[in-house]
PDB file of N, CA and C in Angstrom:
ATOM      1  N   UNK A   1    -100.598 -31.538  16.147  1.00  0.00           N
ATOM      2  CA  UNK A   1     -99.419 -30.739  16.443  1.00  0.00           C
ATOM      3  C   UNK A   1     -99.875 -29.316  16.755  1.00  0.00           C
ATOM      4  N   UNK A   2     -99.772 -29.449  17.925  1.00  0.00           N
ATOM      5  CA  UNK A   2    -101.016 -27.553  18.332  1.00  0.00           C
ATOM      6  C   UNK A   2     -99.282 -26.531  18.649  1.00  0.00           C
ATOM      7  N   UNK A   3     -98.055 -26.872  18.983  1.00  0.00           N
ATOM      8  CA  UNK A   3     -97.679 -26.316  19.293  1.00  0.00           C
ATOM      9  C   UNK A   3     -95.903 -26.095  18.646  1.00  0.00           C
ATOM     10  N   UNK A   4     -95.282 -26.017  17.419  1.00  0.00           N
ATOM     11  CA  UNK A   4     -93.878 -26.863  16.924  1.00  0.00           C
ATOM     12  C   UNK A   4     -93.221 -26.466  17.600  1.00  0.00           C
ATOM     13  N   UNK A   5     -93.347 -25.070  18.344  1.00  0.00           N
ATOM     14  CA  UNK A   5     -91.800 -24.974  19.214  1.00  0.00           C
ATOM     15  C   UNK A   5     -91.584 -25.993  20.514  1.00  0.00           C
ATOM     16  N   UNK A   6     -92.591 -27.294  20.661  1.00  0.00           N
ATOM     17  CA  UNK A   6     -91.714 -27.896  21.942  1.00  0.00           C
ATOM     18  C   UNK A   6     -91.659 -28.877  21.057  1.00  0.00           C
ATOM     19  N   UNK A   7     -91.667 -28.912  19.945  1.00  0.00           N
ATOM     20  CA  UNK A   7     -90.912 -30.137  19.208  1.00  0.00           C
ATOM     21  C   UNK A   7     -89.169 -30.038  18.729  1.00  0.00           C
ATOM     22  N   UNK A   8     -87.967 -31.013  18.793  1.00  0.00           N
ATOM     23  CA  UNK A   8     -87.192 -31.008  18.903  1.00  0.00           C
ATOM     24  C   UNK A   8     -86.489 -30.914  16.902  1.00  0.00           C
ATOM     25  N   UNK A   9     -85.566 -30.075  16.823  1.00  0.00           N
ATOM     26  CA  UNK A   9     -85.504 -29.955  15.151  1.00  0.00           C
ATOM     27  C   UNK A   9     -85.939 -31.620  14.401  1.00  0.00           C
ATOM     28  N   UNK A  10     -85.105 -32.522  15.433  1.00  0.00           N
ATOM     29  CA  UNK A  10     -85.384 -34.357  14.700  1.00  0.00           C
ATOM     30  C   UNK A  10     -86.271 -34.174  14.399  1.00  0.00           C
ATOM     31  N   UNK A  11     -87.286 -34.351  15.592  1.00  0.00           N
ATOM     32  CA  UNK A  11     -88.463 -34.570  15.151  1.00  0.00           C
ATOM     33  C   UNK A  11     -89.264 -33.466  13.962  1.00  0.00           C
ATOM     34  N   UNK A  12     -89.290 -32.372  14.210  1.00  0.00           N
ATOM     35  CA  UNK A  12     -89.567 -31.490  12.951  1.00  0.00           C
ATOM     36  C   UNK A  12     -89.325 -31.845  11.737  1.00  0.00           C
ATOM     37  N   UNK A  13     -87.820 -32.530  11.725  1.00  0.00           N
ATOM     38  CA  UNK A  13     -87.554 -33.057   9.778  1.00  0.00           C
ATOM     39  C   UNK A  13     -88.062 -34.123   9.855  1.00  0.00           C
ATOM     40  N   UNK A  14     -88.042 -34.675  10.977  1.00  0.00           N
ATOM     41  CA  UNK A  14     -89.247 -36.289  10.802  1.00  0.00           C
ATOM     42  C   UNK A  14     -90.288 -35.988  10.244  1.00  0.00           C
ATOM     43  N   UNK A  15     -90.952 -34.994  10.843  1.00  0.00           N
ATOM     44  CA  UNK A  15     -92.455 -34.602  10.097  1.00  0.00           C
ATOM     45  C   UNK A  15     -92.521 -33.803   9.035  1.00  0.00           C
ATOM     46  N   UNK A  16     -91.854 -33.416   8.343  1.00  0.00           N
ATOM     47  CA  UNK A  16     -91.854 -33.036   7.306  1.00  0.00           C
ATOM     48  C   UNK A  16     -91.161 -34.043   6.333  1.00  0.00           C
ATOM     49  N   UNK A  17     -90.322 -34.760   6.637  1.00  0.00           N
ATOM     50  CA  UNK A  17     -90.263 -35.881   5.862  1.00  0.00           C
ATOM     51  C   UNK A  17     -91.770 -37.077   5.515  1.00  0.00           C
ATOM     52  N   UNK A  18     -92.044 -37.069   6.701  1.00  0.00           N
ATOM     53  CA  UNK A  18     -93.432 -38.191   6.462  1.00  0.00           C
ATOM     54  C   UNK A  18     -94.267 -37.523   5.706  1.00  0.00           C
ATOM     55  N   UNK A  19     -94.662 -36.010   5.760  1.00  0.00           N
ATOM     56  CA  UNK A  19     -95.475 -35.422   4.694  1.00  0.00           C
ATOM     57  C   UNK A  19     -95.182 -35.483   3.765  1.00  0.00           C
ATOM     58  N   UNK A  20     -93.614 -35.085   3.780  1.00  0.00           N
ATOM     59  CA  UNK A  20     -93.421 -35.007   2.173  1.00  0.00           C
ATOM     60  C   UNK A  20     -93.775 -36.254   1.410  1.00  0.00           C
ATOM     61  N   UNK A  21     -93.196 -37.511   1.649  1.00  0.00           N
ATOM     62  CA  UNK A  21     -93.628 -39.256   1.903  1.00  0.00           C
ATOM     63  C   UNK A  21     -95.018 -39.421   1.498  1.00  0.00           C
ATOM     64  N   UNK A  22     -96.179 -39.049   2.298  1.00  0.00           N
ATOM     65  CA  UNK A  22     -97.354 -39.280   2.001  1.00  0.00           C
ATOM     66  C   UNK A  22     -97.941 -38.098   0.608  1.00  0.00           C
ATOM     67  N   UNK A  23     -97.198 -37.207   0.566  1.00  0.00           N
ATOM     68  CA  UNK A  23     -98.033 -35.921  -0.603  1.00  0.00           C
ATOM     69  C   UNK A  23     -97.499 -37.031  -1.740  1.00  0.00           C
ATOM     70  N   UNK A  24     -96.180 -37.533  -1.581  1.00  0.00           N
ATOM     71  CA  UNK A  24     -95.589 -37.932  -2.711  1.00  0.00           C
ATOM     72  C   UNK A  24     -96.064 -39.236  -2.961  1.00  0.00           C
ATOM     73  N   UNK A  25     -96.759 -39.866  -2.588  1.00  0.00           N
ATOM     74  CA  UNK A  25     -97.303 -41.279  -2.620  1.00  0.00           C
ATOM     75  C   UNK A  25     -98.731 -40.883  -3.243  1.00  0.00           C
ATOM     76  N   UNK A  26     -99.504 -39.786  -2.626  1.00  0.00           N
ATOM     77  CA  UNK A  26    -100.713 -39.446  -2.844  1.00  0.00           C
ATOM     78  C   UNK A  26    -100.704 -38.954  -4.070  1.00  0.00           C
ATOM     79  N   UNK A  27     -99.540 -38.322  -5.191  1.00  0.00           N
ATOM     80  CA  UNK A  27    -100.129 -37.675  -5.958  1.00  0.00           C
ATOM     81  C   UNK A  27     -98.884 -39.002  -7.227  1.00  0.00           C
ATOM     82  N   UNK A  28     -99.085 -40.634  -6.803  1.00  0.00           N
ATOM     83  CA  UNK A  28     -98.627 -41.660  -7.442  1.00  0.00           C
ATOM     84  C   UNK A  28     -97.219 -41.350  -7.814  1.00  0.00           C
ATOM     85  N   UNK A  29     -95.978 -40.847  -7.348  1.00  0.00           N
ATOM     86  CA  UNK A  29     -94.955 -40.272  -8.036  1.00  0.00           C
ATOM     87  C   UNK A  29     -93.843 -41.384  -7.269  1.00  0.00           C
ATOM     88  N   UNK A  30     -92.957 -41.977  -8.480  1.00  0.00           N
ATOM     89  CA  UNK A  30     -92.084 -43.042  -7.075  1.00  0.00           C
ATOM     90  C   UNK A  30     -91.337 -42.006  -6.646  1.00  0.00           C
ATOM     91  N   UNK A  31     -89.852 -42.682  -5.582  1.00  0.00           N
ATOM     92  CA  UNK A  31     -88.549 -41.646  -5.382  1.00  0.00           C
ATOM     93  C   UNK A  31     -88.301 -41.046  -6.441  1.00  0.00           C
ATOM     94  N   UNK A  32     -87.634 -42.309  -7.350  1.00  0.00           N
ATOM     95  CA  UNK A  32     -86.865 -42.192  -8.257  1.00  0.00           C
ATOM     96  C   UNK A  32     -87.235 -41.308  -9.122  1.00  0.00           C
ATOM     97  N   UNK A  33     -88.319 -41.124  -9.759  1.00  0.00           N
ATOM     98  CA  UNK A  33     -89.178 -40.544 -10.614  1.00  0.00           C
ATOM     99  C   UNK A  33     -88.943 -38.910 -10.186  1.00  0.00           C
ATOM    100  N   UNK A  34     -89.351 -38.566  -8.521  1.00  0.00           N
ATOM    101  CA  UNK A  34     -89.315 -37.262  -7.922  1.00  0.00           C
ATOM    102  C   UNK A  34     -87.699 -36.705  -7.999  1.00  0.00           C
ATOM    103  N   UNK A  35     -86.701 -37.778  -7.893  1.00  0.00           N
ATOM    104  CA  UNK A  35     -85.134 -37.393  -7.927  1.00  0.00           C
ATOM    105  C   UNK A  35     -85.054 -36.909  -8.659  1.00  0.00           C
ATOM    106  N   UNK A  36     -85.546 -37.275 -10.530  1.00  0.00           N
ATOM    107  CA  UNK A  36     -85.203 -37.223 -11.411  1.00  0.00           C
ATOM    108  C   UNK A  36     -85.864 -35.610 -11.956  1.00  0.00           C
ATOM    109  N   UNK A  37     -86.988 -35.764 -11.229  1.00  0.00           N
ATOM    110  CA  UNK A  37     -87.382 -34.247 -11.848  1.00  0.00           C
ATOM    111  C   UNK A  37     -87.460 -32.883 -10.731  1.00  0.00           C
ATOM    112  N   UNK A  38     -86.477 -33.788  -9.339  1.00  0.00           N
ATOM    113  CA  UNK A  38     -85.892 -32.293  -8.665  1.00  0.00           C
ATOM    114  C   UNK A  38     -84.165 -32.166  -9.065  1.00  0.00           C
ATOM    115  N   UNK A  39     -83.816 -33.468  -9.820  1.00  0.00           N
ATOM    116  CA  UNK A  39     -82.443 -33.340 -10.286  1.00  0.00           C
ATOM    117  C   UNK A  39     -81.093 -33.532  -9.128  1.00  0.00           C
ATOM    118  N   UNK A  40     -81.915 -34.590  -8.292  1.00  0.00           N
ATOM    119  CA  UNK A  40     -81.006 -35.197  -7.150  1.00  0.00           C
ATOM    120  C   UNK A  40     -80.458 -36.270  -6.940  1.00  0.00           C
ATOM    121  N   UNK A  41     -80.014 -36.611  -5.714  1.00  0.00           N
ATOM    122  CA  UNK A  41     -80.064 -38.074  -5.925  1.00  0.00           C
ATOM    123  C   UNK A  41     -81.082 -39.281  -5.312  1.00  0.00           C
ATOM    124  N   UNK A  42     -81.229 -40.395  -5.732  1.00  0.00           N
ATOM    125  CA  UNK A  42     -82.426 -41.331  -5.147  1.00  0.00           C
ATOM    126  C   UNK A  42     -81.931 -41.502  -3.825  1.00  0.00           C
ATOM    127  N   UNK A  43     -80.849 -41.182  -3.457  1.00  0.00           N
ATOM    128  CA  UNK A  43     -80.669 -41.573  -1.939  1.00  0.00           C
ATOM    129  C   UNK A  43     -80.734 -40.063  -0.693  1.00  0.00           C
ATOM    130  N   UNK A  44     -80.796 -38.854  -1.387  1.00  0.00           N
ATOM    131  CA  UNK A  44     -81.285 -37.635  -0.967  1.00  0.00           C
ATOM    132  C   UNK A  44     -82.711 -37.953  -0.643  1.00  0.00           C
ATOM    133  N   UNK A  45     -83.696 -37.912  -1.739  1.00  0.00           N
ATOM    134  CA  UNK A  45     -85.183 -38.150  -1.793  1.00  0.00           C
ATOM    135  C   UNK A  45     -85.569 -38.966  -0.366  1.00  0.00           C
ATOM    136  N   UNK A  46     -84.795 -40.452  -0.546  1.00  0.00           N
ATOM    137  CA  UNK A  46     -85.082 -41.230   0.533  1.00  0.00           C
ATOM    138  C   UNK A  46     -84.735 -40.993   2.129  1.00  0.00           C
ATOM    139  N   UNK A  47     -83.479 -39.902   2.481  1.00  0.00           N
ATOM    140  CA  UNK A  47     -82.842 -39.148   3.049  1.00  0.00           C
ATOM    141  C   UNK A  47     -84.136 -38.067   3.774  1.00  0.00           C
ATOM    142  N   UNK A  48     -84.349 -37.230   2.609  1.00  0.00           N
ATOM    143  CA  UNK A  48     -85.271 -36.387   3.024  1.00  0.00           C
ATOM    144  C   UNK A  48     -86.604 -36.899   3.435  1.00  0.00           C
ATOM    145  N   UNK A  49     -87.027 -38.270   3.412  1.00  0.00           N
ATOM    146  CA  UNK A  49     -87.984 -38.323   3.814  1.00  0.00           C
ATOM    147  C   UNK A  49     -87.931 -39.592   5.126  1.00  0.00           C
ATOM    148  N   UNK A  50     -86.925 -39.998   5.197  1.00  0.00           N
ATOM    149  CA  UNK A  50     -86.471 -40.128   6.383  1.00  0.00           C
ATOM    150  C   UNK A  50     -86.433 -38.814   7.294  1.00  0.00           C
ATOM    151  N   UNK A  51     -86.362 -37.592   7.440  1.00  0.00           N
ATOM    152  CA  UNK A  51     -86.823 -36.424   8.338  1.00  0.00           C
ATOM    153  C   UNK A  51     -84.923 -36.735   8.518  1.00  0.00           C
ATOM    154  N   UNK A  52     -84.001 -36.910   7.420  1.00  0.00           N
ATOM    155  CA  UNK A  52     -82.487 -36.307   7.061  1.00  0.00           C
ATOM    156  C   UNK A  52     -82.484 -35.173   6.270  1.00  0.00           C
ATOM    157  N   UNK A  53     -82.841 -34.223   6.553  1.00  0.00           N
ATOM    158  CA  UNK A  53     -82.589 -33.016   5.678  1.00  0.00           C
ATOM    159  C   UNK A  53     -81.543 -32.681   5.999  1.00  0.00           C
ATOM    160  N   UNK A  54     -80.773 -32.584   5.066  1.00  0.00           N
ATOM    161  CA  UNK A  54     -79.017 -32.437   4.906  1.00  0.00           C
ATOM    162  C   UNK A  54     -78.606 -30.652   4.082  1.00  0.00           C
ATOM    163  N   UNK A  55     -79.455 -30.654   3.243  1.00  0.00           N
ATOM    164  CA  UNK A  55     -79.543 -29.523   2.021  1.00  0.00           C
ATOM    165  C   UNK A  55     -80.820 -28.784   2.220  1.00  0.00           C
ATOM    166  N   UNK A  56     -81.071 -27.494   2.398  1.00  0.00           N
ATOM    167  CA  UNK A  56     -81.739 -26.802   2.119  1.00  0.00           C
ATOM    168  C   UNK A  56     -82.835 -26.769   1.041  1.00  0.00           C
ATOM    169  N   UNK A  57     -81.754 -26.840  -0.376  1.00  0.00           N
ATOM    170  CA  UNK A  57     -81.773 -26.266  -1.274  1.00  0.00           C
ATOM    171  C   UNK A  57     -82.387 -27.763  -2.324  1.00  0.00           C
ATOM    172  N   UNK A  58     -82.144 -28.989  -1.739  1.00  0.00           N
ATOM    173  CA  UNK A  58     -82.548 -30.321  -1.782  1.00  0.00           C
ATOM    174  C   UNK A  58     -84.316 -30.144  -1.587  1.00  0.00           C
ATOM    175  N   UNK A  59     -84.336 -30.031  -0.375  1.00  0.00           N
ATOM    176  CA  UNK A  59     -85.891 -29.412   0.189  1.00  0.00           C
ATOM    177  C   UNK A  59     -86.236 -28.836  -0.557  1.00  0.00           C
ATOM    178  N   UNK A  60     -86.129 -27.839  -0.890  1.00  0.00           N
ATOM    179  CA  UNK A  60     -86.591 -26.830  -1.761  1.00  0.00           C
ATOM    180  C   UNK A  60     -86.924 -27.174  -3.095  1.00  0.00           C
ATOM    181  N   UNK A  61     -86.024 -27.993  -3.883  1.00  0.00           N
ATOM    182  CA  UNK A  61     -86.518 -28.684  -5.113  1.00  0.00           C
ATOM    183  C   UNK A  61     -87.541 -29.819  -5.222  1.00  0.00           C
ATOM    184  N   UNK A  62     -87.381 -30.112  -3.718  1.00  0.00           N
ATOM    185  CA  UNK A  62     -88.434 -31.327  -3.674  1.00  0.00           C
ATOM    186  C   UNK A  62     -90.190 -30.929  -3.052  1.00  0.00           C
ATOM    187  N   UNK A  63     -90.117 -29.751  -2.807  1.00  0.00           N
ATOM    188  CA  UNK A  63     -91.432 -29.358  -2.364  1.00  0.00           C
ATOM    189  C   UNK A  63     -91.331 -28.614  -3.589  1.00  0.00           C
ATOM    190  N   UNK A  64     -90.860 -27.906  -4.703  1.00  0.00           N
ATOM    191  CA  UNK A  64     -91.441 -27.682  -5.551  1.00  0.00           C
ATOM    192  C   UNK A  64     -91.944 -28.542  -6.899  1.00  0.00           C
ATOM    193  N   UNK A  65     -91.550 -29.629  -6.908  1.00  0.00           N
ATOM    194  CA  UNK A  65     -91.920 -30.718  -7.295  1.00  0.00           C
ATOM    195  C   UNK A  65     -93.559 -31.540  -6.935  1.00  0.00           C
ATOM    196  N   UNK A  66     -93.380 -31.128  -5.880  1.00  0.00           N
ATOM    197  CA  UNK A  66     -94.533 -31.731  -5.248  1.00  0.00           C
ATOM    198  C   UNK A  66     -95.555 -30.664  -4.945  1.00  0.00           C
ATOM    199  N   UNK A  67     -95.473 -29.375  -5.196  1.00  0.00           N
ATOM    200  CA  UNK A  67     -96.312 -28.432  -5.114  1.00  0.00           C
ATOM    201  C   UNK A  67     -96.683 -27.893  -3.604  1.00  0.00           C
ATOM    202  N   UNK A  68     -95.474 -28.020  -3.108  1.00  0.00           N
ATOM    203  CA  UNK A  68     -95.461 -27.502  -1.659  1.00  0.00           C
ATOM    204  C   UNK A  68     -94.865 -26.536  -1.241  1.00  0.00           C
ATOM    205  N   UNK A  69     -94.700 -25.996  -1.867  1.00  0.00           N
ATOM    206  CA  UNK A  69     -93.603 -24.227  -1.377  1.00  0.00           C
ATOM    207  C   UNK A  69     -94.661 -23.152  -0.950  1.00  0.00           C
ATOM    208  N   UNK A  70     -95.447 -23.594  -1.231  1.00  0.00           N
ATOM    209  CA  UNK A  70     -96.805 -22.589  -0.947  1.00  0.00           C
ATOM    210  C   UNK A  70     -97.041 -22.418   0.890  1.00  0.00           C
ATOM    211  N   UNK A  71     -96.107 -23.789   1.605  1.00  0.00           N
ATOM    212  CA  UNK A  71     -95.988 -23.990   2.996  1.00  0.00           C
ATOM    213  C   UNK A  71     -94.578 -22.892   3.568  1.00  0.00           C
ATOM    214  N   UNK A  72     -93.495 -22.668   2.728  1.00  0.00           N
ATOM    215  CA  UNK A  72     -93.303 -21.071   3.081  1.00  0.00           C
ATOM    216  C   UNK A  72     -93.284 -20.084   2.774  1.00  0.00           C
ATOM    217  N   UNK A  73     -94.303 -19.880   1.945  1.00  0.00           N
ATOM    218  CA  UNK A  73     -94.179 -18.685   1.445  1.00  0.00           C
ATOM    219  C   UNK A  73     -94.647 -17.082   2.063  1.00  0.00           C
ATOM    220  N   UNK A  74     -94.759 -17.369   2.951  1.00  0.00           N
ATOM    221  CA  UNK A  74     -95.014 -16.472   3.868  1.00  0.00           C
ATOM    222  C   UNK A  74     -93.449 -15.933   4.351  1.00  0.00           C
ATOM    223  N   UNK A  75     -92.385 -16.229   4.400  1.00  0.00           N
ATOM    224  CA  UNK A  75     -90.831 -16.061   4.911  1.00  0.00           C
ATOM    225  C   UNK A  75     -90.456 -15.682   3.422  1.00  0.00           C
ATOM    226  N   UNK A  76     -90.641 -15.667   2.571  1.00  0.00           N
ATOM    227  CA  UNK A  76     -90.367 -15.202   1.220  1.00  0.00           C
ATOM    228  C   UNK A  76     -90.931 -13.649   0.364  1.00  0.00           C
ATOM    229  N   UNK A  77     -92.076 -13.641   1.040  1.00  0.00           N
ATOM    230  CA  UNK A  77     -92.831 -12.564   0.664  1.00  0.00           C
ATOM    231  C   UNK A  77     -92.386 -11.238   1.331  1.00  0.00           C
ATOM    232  N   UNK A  78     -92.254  -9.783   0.836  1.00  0.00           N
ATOM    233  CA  UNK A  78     -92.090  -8.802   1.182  1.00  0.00           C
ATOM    234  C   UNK A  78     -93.062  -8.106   2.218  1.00  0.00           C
ATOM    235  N   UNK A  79     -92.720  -7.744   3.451  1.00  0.00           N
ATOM    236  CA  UNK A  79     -93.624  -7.134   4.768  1.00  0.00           C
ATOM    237  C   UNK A  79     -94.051  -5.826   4.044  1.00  0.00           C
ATOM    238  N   UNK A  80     -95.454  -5.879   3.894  1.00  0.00           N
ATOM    239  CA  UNK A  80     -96.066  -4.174   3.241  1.00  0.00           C
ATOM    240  C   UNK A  80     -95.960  -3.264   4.386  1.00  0.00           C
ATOM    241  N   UNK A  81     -95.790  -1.825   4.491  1.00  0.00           N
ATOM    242  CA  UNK A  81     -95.335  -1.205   5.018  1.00  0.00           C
ATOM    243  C   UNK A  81     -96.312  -0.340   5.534  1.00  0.00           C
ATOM    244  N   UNK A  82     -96.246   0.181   6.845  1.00  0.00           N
ATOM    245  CA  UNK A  82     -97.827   1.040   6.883  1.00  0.00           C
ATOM    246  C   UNK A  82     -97.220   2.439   6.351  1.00  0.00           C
ATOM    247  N   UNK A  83     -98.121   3.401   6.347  1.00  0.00           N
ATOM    248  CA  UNK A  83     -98.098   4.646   5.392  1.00  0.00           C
ATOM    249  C   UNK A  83     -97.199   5.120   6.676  1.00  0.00           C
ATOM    250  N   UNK A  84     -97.089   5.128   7.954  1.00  0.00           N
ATOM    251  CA  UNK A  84     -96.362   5.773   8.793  1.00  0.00           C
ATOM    252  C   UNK A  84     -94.875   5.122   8.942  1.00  0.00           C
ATOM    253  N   UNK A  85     -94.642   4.043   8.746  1.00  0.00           N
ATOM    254  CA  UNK A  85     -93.830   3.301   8.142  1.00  0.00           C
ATOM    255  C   UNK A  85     -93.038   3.533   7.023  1.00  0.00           C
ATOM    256  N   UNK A  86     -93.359   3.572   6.515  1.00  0.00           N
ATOM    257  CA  UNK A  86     -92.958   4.508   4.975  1.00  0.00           C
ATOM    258  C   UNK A  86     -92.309   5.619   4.865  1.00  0.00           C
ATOM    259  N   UNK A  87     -93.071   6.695   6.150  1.00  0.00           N
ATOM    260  CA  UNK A  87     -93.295   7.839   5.987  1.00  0.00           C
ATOM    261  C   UNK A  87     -91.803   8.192   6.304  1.00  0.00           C
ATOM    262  N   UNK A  88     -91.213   7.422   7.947  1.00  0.00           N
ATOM    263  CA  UNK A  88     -90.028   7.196   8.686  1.00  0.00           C
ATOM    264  C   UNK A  88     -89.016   7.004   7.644  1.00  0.00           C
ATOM    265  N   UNK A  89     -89.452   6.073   6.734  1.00  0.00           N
ATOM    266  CA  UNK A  89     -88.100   5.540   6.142  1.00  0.00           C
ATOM    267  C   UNK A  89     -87.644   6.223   4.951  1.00  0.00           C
ATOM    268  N   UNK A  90     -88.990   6.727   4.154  1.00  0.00           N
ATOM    269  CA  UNK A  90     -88.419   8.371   3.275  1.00  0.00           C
ATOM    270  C   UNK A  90     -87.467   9.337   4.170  1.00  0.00           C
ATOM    271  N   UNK A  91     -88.418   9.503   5.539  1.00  0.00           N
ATOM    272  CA  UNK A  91     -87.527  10.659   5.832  1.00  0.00           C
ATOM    273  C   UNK A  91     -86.047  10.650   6.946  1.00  0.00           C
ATOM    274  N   UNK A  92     -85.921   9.514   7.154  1.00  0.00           N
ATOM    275  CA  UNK A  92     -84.622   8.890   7.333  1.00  0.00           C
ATOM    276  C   UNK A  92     -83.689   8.988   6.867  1.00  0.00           C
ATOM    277  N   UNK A  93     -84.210   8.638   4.811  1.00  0.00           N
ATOM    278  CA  UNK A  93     -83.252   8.452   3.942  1.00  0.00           C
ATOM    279  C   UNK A  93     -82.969  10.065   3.907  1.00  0.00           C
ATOM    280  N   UNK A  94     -83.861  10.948   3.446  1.00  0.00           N
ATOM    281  CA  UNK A  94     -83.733  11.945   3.361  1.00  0.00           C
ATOM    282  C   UNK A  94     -82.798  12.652   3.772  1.00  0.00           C
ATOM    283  N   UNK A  95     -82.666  12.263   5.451  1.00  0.00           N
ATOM    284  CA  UNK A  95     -81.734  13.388   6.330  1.00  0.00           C
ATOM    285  C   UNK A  95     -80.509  12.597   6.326  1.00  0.00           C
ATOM    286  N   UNK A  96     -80.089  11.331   5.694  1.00  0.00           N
ATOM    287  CA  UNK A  96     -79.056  10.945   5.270  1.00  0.00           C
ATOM    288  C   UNK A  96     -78.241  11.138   4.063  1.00  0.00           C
ATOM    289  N   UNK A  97     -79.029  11.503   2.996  1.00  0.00           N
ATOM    290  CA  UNK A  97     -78.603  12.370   1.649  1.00  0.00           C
ATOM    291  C   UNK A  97     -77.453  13.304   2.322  1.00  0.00           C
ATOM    292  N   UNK A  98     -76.278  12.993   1.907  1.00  0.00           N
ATOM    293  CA  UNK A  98     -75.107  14.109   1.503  1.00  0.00           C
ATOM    294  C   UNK A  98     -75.440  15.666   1.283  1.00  0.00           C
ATOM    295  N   UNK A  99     -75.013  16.394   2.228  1.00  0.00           N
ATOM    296  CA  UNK A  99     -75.588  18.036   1.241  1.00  0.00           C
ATOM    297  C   UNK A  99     -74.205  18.443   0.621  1.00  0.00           C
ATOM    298  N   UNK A 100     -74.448  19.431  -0.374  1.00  0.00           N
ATOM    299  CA  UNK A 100     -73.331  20.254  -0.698  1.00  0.00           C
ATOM    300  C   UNK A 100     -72.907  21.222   0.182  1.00  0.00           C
ATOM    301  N   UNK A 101     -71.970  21.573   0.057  1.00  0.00           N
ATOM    302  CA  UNK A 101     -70.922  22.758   0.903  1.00  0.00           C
ATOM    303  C   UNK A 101     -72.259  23.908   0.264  1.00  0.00           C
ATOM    304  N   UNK A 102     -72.541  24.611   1.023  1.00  0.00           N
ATOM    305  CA  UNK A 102     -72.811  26.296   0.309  1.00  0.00           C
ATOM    306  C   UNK A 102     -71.559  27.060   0.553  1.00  0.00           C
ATOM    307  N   UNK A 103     -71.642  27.802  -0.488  1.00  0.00           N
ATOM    308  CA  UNK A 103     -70.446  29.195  -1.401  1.00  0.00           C
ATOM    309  C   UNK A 103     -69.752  28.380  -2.175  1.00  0.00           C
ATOM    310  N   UNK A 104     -68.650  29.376  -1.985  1.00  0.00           N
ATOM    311  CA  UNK A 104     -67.900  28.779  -3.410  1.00  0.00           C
ATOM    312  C   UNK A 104     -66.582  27.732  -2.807  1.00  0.00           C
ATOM    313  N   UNK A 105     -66.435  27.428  -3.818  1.00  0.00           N
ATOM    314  CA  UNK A 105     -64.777  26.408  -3.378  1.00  0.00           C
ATOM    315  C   UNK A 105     -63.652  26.977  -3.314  1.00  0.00           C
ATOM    316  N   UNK A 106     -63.107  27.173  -2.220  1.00  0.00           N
ATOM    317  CA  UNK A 106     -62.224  27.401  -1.847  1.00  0.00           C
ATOM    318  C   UNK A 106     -61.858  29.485  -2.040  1.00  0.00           C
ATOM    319  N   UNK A 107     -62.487  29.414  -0.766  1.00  0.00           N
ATOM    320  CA  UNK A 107     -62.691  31.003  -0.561  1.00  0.00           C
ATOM    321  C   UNK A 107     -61.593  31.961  -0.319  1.00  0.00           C
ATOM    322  N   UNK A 108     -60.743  31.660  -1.085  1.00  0.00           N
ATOM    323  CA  UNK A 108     -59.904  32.455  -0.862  1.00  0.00           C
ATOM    324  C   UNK A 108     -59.625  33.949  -1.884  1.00  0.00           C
ATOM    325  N   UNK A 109     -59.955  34.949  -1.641  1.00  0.00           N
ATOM    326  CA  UNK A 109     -59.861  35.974  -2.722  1.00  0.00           C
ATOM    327  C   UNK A 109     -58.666  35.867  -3.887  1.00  0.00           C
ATOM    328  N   UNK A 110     -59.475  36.319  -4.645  1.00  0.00           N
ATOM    329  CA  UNK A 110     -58.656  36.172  -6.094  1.00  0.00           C
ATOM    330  C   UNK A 110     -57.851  37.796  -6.513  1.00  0.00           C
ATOM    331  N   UNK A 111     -57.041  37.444  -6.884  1.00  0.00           N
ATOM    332  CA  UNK A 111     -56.363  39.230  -7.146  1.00  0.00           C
ATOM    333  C   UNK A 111     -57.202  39.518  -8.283  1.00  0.00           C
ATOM    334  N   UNK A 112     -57.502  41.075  -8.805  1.00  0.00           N
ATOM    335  CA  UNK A 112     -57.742  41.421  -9.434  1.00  0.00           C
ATOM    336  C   UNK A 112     -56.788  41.229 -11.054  1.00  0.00           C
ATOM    337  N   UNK A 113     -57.461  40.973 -12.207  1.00  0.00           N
ATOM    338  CA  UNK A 113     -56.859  40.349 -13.882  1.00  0.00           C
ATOM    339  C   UNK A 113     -56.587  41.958 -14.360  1.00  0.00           C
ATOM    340  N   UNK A 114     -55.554  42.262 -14.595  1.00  0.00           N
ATOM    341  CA  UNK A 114     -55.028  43.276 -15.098  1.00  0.00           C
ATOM    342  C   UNK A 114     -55.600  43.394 -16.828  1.00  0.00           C
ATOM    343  N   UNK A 115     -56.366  43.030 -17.197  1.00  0.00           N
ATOM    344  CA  UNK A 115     -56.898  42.798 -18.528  1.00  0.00           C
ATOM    345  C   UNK A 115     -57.779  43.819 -18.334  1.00  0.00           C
TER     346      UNK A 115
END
């Protein structure tokens, strides 16, 4: 697979279903067994590896089960920032800070206190 964008989404959950299929065979685990300890159902498991990904969040319990989240974790991780990068976005915020009024409130002269 040298190239996924001329592959069609089907086929994409196809292949990630068959992986998931073979990691999960390779490391002896049945469906049922993997349902039970991503807390789904046996017909999801079989679903998802049919390349039916229905749930996200299904996926997600089932590659962490199987020790595969490490395949996005790159879309999860925070972009480090270059120092000029940084530099922009301090001083962005900066010139967006609210200022106060200078003088006083409400300038209108006061009569002199006969005291």
């Amino acid at each position: 697979m040298n190239n996924i964008y001329i592959l069609s989404d089907t086929m994409i959950q196809r292949r990630i279903g068959e992986k998931l299929k073979s990691v999960r065979l390779k490391q002896n685990i049945t469906q049922q067994s993997l349902a039970e300890s991503a807390e789904i159902s046996l017909s999801t498991v079989k679903k998802i590896e049919n390349g039916e990904i229905k749930s996200f969040g299904s996926l997600l319990r089932v590659m962490r089960i199987l020790g595969k989240l490490d395949a996005i974790q790159s879309l999860v991780e925070e972009e480090q920032l270059s120092p000029n990068e940084y530099y922009e976005m301090v001083h962005s915020a900066q010139n967006k800070m609210r200022k106060r009024a200078v003088g006083h409130i409400g300038n209108k002269s006061k009569e002199k206190s006969e005291w």
